[in-house]
Protein backbone atom coordinates (compact mmCIF):
# COMPACT_ATOMS: atom_id res chain seq x y z
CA UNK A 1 -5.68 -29.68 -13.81
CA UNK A 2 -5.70 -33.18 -12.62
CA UNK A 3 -2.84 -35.51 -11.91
CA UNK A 4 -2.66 -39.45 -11.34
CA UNK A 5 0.28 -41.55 -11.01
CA UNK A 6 -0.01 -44.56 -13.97
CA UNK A 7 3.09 -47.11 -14.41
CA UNK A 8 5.88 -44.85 -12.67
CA UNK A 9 4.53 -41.46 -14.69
CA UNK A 10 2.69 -38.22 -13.20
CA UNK A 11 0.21 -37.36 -15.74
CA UNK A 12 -1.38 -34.69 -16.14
CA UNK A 13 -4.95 -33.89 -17.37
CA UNK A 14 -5.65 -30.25 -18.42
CA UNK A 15 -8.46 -27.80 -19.02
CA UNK A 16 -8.02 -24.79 -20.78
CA UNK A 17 -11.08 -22.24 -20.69
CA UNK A 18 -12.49 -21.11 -23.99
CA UNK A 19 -15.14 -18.74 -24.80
CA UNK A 20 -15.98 -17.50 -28.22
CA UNK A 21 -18.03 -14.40 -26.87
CA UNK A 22 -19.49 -13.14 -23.51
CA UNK A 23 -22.71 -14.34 -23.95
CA UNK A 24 -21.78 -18.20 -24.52
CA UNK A 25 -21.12 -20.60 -21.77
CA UNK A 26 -17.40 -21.59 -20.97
CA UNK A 27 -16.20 -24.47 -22.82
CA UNK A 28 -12.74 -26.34 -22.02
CA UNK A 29 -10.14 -27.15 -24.18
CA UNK A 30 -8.49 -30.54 -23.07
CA UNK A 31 -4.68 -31.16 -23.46
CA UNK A 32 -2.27 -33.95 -21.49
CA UNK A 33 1.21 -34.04 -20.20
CA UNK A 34 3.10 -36.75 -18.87
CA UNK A 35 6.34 -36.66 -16.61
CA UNK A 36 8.96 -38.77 -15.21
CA UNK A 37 10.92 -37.89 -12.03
CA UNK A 38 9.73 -34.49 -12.15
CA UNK A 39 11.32 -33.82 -16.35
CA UNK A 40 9.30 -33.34 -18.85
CA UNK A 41 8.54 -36.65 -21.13
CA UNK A 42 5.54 -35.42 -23.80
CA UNK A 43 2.66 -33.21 -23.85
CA UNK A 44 -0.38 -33.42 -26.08
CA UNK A 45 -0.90 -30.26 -27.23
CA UNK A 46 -5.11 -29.32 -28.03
CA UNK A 47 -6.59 -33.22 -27.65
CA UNK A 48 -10.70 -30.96 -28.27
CA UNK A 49 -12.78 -29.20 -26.41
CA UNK A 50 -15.17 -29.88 -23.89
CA UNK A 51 -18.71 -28.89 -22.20
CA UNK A 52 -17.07 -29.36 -18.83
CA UNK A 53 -13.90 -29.11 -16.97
CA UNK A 54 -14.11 -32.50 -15.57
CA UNK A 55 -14.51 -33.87 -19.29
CA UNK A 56 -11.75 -31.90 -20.72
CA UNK A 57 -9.34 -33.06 -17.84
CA UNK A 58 -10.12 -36.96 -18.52
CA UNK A 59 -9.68 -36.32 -22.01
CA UNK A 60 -6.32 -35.62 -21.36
CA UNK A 61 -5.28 -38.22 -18.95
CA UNK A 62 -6.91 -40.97 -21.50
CA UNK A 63 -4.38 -39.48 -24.02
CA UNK A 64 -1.78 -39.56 -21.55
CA UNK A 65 -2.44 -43.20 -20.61
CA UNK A 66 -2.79 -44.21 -23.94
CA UNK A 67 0.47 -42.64 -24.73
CA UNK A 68 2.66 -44.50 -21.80
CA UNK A 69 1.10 -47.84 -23.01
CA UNK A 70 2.44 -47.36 -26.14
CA UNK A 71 5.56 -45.79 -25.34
CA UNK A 72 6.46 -46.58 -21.28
């Protein structure tokens, strides 16, 4: 999980594990979730999934920042 600040909102980048069987590689699931003073404002719910963790997080803080633009 990674979190920035962006225009007075903590958001949140995720990266949920996912593997299909034991012999495949991991693969990450990427969400975002954005708060305001510490409450809850909106989460993404699954935004696709990943090769890596680091992609999967910026997935989700590119949703997130795309969603205060159009909402903040």
């Amino acid at each position: 999980m990674e979190r920035q600040n962006y225009r007075g909102y903590a958001i949140w980048g995720h990266a949920i594990a996912q593997r299909d069987n034991l012999l495949e590689h991991d693969r990450y699931a990427a969400s975002g979730t954005i708060t305001r003073d510490t409450k809850f404002v909106e989460a993404s719910g699954i935004l696709g999934v990943f090769v890596s963790e680091q992609e999967a997080q910026e997935a989700g803080l590119s949703w997130a920042r795309a969603w205060v633009d159009n909402h903040g």
